[in-house]
N, C-alpha and C. Protein backbone atom coordinates (compact mmCIF):
# COMPACT_ATOMS: atom_id res chain seq x y z
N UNK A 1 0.82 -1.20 0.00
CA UNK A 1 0.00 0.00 0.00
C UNK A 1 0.86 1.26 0.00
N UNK A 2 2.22 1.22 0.56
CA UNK A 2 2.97 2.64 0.28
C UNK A 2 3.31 2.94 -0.73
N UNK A 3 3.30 2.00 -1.70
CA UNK A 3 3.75 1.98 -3.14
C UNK A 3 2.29 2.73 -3.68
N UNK A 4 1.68 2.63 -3.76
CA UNK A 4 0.03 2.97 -4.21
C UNK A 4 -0.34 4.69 -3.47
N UNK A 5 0.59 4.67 -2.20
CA UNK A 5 0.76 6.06 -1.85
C UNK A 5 1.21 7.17 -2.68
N UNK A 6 2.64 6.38 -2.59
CA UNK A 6 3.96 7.34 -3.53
C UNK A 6 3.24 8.00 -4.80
N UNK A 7 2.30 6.27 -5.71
CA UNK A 7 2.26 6.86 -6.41
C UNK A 7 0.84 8.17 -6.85
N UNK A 8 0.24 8.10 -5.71
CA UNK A 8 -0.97 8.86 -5.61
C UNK A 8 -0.79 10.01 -5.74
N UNK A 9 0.38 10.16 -4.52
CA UNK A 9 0.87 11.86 -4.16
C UNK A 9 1.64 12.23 -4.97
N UNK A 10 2.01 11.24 -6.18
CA UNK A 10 2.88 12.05 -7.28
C UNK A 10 1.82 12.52 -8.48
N UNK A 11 0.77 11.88 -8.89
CA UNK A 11 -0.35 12.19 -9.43
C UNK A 11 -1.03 13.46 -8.83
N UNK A 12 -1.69 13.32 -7.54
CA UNK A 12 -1.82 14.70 -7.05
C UNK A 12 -0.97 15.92 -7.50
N UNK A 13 0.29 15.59 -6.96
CA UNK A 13 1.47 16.92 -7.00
C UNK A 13 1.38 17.46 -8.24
N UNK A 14 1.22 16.55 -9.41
CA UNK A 14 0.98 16.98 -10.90
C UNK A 14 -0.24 17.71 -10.80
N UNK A 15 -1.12 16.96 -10.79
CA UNK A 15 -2.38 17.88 -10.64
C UNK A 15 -2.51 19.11 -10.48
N UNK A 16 -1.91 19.43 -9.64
CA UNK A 16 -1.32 20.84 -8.86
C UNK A 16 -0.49 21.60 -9.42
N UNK A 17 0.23 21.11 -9.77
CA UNK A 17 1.49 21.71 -10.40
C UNK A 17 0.80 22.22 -11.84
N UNK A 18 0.21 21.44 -12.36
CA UNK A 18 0.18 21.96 -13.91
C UNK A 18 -1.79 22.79 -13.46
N UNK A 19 -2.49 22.88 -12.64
CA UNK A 19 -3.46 23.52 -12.46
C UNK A 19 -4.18 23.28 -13.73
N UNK A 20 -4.89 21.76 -13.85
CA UNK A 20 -5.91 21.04 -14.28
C UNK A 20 -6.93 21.05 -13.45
N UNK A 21 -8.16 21.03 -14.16
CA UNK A 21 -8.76 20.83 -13.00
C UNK A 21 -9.51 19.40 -13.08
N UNK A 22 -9.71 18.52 -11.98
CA UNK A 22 -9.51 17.03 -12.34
C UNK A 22 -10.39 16.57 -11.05
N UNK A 23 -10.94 15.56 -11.09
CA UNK A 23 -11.75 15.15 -9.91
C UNK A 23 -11.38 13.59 -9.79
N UNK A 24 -11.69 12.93 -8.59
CA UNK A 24 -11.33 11.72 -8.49
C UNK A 24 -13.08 11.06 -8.20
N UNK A 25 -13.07 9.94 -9.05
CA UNK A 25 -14.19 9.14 -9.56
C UNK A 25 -13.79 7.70 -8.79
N UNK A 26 -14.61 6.79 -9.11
CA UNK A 26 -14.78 5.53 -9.00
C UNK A 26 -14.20 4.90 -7.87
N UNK A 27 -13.75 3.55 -7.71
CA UNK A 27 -13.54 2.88 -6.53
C UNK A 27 -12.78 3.90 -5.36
N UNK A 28 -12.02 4.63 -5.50
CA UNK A 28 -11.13 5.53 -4.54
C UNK A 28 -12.01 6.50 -4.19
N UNK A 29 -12.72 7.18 -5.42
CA UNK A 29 -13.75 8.18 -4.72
C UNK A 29 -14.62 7.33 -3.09
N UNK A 30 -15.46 6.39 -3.50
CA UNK A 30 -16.36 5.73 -2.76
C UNK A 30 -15.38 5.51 -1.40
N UNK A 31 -13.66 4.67 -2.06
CA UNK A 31 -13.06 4.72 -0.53
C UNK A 31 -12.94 5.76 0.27
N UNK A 32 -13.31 6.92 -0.54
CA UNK A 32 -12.85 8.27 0.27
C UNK A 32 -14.24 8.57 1.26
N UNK A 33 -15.32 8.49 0.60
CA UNK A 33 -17.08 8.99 1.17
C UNK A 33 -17.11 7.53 2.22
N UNK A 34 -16.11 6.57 2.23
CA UNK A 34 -16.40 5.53 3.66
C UNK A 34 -16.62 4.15 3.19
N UNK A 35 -16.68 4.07 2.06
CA UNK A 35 -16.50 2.07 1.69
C UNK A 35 -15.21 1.35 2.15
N UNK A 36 -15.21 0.71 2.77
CA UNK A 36 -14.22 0.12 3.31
C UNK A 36 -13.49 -0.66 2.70
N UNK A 37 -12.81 -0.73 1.20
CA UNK A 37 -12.37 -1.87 0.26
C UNK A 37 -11.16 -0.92 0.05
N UNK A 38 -9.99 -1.98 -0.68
CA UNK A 38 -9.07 -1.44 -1.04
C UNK A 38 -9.13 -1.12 -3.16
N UNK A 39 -8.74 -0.34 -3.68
CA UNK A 39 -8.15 -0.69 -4.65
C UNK A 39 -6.50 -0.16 -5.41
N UNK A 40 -6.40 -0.65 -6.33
CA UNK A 40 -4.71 -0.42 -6.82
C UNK A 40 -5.07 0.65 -8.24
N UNK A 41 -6.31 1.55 -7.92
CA UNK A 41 -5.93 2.22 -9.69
C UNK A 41 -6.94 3.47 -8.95
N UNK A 42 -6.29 4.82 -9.43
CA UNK A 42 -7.17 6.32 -9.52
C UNK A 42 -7.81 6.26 -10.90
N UNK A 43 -8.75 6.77 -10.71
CA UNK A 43 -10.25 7.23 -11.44
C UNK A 43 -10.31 8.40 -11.87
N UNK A 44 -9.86 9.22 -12.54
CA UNK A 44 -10.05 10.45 -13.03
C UNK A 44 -10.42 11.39 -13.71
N UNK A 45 -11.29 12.09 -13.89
CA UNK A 45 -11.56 13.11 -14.96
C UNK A 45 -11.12 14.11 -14.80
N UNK A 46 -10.78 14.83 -16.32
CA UNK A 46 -10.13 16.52 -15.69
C UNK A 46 -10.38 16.94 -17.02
N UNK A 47 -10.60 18.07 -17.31
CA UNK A 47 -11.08 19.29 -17.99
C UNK A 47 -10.16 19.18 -19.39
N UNK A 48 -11.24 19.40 -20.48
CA UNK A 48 -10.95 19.06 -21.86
C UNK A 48 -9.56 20.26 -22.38
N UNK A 49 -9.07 20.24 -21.72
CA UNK A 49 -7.86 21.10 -21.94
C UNK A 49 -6.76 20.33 -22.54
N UNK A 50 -6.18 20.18 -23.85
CA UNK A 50 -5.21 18.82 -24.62
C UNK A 50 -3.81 19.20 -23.93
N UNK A 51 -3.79 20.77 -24.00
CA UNK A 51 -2.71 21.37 -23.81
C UNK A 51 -2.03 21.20 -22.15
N UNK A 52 -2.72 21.29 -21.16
CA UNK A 52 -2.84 20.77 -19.78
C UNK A 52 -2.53 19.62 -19.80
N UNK A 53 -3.13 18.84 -20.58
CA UNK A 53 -3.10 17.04 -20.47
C UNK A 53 -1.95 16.79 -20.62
N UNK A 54 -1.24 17.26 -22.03
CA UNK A 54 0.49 16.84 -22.02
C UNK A 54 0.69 17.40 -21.41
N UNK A 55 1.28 18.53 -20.26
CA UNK A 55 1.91 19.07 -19.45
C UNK A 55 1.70 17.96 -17.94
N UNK A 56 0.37 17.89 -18.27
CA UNK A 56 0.20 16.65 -16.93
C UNK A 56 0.70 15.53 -16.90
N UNK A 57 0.82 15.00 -18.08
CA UNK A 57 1.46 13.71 -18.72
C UNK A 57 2.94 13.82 -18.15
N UNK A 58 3.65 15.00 -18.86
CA UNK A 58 5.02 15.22 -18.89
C UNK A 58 5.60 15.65 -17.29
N UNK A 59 4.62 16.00 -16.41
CA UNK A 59 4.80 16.15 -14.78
C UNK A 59 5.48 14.56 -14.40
N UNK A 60 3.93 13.85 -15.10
CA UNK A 60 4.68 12.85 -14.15
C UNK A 60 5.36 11.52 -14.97
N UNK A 61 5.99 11.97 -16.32
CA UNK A 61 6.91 11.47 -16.42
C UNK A 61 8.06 12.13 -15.79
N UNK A 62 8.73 13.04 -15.41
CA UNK A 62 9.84 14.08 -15.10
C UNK A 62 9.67 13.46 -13.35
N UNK A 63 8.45 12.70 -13.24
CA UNK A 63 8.28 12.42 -11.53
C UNK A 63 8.80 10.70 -11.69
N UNK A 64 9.01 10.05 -12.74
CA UNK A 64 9.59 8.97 -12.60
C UNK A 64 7.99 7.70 -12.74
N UNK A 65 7.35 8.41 -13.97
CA UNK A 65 5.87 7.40 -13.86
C UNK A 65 6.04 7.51 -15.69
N UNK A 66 6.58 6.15 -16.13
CA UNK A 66 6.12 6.08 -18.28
C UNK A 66 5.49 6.12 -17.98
N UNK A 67 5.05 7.36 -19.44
CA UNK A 67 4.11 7.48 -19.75
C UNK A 67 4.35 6.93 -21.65
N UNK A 68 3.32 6.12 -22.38
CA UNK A 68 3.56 5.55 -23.39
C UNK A 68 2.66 6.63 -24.27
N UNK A 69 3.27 7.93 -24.53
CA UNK A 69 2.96 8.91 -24.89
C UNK A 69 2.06 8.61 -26.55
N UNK A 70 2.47 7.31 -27.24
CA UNK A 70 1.43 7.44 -28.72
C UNK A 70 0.48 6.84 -28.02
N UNK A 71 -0.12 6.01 -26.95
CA UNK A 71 -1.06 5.10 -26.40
C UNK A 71 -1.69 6.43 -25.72
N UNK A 72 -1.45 7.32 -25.37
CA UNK A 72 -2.09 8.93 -24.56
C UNK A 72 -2.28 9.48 -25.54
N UNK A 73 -1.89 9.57 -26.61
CA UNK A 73 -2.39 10.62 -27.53
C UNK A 73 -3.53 10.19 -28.66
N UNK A 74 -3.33 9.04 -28.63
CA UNK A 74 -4.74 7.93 -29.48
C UNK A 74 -5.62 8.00 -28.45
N UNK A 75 -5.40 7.96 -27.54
CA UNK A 75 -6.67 8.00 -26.42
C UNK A 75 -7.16 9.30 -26.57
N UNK A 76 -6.48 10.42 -26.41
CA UNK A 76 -6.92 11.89 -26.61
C UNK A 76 -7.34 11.49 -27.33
N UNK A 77 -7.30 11.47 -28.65
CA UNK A 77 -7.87 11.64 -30.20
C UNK A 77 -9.16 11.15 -29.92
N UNK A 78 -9.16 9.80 -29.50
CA UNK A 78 -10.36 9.23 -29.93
C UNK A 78 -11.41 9.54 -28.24
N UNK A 79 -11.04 10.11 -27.26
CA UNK A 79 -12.01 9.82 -26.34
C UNK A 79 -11.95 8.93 -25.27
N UNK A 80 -11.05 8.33 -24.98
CA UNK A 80 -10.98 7.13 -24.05
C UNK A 80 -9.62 7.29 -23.09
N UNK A 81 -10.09 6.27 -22.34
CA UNK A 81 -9.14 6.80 -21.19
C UNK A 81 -7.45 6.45 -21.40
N UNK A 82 -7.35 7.41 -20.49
CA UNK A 82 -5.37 7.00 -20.90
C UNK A 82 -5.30 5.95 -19.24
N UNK A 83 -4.95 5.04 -19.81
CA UNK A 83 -4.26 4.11 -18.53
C UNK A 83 -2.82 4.36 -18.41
N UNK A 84 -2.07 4.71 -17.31
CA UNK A 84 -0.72 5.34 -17.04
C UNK A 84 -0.36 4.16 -15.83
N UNK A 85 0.26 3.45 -16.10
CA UNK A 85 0.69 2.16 -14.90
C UNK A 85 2.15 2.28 -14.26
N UNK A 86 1.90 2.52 -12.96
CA UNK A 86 3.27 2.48 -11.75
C UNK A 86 4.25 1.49 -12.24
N UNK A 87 5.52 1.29 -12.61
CA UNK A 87 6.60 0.59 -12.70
C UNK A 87 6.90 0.14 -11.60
N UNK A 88 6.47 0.69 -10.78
CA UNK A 88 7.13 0.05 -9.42
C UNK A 88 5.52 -0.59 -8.51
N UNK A 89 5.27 -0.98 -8.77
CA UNK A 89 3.94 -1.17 -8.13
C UNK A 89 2.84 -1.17 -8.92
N UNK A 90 1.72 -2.10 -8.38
CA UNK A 90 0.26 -2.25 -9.21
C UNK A 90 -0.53 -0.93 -9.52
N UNK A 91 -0.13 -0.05 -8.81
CA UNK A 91 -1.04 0.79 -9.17
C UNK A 91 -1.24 1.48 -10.63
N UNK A 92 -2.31 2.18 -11.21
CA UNK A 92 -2.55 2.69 -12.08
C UNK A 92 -3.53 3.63 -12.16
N UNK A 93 -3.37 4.74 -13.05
CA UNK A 93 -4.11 5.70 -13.38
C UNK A 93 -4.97 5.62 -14.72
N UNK A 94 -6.37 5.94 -14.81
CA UNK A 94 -6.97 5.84 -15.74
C UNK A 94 -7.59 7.34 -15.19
N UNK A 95 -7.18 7.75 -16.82
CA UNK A 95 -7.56 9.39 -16.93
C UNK A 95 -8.52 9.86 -17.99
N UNK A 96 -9.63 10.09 -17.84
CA UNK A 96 -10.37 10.76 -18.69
C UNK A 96 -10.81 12.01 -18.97
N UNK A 97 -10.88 12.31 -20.10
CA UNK A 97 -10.96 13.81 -20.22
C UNK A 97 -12.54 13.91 -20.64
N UNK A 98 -12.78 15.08 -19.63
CA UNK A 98 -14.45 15.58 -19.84
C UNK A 98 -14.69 16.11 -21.08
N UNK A 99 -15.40 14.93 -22.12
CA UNK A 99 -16.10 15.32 -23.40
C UNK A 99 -17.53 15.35 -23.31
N UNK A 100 -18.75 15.05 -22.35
CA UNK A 100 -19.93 15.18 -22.58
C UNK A 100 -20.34 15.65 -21.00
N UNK A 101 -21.75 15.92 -21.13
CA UNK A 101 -22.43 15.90 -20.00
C UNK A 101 -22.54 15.42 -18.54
N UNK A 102 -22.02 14.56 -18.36
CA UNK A 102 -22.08 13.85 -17.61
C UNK A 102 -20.68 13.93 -17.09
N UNK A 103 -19.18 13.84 -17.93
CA UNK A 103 -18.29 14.37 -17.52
C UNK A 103 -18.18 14.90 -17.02
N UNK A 104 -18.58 16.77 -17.60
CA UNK A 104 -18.23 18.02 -17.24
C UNK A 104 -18.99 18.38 -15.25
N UNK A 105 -20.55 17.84 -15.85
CA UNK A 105 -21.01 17.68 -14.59
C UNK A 105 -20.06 17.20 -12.84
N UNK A 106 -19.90 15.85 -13.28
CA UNK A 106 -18.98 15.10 -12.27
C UNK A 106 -17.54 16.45 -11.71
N UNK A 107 -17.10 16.76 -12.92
CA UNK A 107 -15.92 17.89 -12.67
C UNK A 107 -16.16 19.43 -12.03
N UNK A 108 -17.37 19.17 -12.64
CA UNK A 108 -17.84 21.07 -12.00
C UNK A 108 -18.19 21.02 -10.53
N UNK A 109 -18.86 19.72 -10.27
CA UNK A 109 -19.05 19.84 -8.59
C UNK A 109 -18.46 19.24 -7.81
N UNK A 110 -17.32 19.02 -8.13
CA UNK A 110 -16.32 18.65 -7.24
C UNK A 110 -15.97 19.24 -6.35
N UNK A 111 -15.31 17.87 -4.54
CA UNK A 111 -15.59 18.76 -3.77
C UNK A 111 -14.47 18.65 -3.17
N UNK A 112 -13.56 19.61 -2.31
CA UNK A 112 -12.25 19.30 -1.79
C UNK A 112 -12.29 18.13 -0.48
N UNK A 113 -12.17 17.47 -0.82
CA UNK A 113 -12.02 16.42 0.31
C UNK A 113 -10.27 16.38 1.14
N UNK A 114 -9.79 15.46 2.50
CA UNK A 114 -8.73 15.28 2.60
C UNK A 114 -8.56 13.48 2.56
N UNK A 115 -7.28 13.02 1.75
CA UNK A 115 -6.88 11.66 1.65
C UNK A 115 -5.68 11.79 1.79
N UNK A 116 -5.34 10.90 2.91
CA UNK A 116 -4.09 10.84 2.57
C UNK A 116 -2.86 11.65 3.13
N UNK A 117 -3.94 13.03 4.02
CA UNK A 117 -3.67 14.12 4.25
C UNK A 117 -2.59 15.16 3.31
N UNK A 118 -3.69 14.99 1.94
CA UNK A 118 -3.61 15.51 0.92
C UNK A 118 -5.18 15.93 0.75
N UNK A 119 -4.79 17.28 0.45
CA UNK A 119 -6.57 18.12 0.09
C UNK A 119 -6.68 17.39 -1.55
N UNK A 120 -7.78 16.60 -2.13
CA UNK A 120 -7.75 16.58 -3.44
C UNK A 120 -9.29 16.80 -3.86
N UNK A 121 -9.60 16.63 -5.01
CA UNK A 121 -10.95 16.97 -5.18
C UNK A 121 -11.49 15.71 -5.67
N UNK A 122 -12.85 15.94 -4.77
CA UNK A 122 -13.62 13.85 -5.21
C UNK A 122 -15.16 14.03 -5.35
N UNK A 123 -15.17 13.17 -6.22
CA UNK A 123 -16.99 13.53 -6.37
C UNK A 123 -18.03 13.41 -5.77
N UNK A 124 -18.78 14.18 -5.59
CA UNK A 124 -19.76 14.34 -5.00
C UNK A 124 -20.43 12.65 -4.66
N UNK A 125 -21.82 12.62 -3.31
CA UNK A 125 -21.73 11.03 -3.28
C UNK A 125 -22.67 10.99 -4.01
N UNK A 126 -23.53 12.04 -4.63
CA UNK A 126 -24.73 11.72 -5.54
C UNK A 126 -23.92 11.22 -7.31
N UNK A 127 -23.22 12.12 -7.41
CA UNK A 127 -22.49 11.79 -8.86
C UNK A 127 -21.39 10.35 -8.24
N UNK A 128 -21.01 10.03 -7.66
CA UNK A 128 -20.79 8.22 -7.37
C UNK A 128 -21.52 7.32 -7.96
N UNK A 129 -22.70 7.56 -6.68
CA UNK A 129 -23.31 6.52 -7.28
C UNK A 129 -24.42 6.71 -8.49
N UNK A 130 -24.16 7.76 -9.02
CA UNK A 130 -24.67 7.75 -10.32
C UNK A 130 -23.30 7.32 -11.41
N UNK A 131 -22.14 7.75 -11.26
CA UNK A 131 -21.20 6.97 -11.76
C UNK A 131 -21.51 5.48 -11.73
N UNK A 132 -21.79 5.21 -10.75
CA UNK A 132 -21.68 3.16 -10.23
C UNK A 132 -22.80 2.69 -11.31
N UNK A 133 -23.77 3.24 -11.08
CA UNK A 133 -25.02 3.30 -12.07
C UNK A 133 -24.76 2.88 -13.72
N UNK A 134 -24.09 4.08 -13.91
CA UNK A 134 -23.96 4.44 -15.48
C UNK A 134 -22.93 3.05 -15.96
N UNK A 135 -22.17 3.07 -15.17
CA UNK A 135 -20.92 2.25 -15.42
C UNK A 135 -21.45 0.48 -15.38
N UNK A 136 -21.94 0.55 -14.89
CA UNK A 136 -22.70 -0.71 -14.48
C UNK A 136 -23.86 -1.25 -15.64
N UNK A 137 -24.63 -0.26 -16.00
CA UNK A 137 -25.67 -0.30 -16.81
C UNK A 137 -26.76 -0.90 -16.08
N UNK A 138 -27.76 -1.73 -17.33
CA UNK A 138 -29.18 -2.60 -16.63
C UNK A 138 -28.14 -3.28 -16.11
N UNK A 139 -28.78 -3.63 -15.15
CA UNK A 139 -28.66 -4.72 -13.64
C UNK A 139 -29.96 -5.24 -13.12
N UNK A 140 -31.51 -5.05 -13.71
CA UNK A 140 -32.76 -4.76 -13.08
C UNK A 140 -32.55 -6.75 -12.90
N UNK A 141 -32.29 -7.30 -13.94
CA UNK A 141 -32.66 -8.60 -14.76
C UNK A 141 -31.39 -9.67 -13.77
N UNK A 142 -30.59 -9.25 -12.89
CA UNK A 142 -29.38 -9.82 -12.40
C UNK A 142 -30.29 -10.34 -11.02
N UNK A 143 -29.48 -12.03 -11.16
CA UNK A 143 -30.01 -12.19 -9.71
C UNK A 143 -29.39 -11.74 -8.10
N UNK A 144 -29.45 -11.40 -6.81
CA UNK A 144 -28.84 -11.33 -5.68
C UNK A 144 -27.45 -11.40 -5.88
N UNK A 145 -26.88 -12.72 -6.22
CA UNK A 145 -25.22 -13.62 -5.72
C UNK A 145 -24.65 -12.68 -7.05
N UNK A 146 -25.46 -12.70 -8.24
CA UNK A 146 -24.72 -11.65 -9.01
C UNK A 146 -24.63 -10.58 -9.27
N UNK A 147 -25.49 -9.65 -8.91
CA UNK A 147 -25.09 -8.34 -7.57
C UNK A 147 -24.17 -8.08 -6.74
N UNK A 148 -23.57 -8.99 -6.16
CA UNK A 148 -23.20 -8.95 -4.75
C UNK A 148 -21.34 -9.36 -5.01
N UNK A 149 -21.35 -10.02 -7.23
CA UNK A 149 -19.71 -9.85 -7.65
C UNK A 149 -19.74 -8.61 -8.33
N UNK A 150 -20.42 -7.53 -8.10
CA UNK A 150 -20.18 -6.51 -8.90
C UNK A 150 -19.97 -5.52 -7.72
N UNK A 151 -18.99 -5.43 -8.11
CA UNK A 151 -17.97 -4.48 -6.88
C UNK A 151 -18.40 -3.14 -6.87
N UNK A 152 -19.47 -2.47 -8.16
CA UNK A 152 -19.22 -1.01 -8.47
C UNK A 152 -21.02 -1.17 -7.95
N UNK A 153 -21.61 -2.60 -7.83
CA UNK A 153 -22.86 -2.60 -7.29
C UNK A 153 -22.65 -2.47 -5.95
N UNK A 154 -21.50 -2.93 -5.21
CA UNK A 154 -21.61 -3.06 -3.64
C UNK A 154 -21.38 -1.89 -2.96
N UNK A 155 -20.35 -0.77 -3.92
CA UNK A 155 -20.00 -0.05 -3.71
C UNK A 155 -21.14 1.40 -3.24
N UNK A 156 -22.11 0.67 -5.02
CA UNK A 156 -23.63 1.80 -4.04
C UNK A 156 -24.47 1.04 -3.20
N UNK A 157 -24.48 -0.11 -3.00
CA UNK A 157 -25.58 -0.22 -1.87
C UNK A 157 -24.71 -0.24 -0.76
N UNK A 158 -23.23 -0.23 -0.26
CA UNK A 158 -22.93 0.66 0.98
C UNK A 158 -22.97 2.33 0.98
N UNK A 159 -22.41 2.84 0.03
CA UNK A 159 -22.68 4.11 -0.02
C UNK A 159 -24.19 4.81 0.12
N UNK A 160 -24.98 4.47 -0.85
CA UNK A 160 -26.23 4.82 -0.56
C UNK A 160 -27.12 4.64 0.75
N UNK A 161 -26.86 3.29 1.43
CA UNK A 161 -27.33 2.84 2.50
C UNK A 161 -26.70 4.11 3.76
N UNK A 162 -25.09 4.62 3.73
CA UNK A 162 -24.68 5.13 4.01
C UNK A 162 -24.94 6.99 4.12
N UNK A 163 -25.39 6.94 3.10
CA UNK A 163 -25.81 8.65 2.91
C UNK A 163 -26.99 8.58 2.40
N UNK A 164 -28.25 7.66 2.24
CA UNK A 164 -29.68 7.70 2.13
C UNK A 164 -30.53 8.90 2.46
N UNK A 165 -30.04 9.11 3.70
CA UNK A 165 -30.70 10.62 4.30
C UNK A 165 -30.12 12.25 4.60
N UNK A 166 -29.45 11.97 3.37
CA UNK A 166 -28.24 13.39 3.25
C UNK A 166 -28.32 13.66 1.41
N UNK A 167 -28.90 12.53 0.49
CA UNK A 167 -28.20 12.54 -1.06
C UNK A 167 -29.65 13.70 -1.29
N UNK A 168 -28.58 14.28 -1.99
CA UNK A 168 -29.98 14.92 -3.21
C UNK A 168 -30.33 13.94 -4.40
N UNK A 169 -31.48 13.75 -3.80
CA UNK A 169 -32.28 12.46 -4.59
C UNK A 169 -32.55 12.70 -5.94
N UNK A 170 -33.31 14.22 -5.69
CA UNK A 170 -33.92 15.04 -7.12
C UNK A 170 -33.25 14.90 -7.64
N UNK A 171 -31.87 15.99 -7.84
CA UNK A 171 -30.61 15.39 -8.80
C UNK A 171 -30.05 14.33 -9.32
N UNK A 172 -29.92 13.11 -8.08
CA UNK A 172 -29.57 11.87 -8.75
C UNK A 172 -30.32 11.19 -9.60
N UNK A 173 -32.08 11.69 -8.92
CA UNK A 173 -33.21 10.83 -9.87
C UNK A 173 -33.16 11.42 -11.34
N UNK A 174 -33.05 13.02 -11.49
CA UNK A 174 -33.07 13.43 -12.70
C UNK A 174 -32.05 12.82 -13.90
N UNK A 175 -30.99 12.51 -13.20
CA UNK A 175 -29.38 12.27 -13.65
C UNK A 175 -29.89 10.44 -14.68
N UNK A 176 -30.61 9.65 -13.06
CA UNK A 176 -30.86 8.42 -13.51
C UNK A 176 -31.65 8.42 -15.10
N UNK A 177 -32.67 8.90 -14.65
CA UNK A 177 -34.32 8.95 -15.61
C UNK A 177 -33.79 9.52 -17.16
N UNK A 178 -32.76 11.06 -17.13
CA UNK A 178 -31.97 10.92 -18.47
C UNK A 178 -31.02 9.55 -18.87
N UNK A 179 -30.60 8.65 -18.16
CA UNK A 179 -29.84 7.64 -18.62
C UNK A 179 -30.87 6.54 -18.90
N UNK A 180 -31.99 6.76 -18.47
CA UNK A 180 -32.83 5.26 -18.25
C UNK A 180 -32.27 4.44 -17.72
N UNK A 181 -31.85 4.92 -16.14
CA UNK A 181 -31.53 3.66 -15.47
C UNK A 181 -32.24 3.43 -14.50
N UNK A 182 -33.74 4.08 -14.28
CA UNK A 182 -34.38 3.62 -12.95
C UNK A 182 -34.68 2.08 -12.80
N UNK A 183 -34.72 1.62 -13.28
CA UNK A 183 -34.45 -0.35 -13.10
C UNK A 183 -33.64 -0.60 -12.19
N UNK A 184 -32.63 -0.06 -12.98
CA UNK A 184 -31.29 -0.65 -12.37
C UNK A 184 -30.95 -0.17 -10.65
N UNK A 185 -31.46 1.53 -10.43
CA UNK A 185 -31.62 1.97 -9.42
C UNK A 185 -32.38 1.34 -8.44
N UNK A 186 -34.12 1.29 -9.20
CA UNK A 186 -34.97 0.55 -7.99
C UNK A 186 -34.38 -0.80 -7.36
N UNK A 187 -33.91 -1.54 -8.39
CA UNK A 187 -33.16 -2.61 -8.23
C UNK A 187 -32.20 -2.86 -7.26
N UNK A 188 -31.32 -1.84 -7.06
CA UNK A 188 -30.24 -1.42 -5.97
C UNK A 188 -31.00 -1.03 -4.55
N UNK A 189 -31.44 0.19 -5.01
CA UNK A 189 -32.38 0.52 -3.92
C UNK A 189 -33.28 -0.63 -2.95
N UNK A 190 -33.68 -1.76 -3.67
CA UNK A 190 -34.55 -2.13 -3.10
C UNK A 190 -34.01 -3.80 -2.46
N UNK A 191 -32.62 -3.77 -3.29
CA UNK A 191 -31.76 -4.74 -2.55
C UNK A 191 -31.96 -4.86 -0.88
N UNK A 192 -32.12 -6.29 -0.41
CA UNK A 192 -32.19 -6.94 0.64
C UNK A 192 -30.84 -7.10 1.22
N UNK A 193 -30.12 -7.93 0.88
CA UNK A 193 -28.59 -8.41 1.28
C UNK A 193 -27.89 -7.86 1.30
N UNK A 194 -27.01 -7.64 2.19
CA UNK A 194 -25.88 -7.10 2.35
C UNK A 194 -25.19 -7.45 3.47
């Protein structure tokens, strides 16, 4: 796990350094709002800026992290995430750059959290588990035991169970109902087991 540190706070420090603005998503976000699981990879979105991106890139190569710069720049091109993997350790970065709605959203309300005892910025718990949602897709049609291997499912029925009486619902419901995922929601929502 110090290896997964090092390489966090060198990702951060970039962050910073080149003044992107970037939010932390998925499994690490959720570890941050109180799920108790480990994982080995940051989640990221940050602001459609190309010019920022290589400078961010080039931070943390100059910090001792390849970067396989034609595999980052086909990803720019086309939209998809750049995976950036620790040499010294499992960890990895998957970086996406905010091209639609739902992106930009996740990035604009980002909120300063502390990890690590590092201030960084992490998403909101309504845009989580609407992340977990989206990412996940239908789930309405899945039985219990296979629910319960989907890590980005467990992740909202502790979280949600967790902040049930704090989420702005309206927002998340509006967020769902444009994706057509209330299935998949009631579905979660109305999960028994845990």
């Amino acid at each position: 796990m110090a290896e997964f540190k090092t390489f966090f706070i060198k990702v951060v420090e970039c962050f910073n350094r080149t003044q992107i603005k970037y939010v932390i998503v998925g499994g690490l976000a959720a570890i941050i709002r109180g799920r108790a699981r480990t994982t080995t990879d940051i989640d990221a979105i940050v602001e459609n800026k190309p010019e920022l991106v290589i400078i961010f890139l080039d931070c943390l190569e100059r910090n001792g992290i390849e970067i396989m710069k034609d595999q980052a720049r086909m990803a720019m091109k086309e939209g998809s995430s750049i995976s950036i993997f620790d040499k010294t350790s499992y960890a990895r970065l998957d970086l996406k750059i905010a091209r639609n709605t739902d992106e930009n959203d996740v990035l604009r309300t980002a909120v300063p959290e502390m990890y690590e005892d590092i201030q960084i910025k992490v998403a909101t718990i309504e845009e989580i588990l609407y992340g977990k949602l989206l990412y996940m897709g239908p789930i309405d049609d899945l039985s219990d035991n296979e629910i319960l291997n989907y890590t980005d499912a467990v992740d909202f029925l502790v979280l949600y169970n967790q902040y049930k009486d704090n989420l702005d619902k309206r927002m998340l419901m509006n967020k769902i109902r444009h994706s057509h995922l209330e299935a998949s929601y009631k579905r979660l929502v109305d999960f028994k087991q845990l």
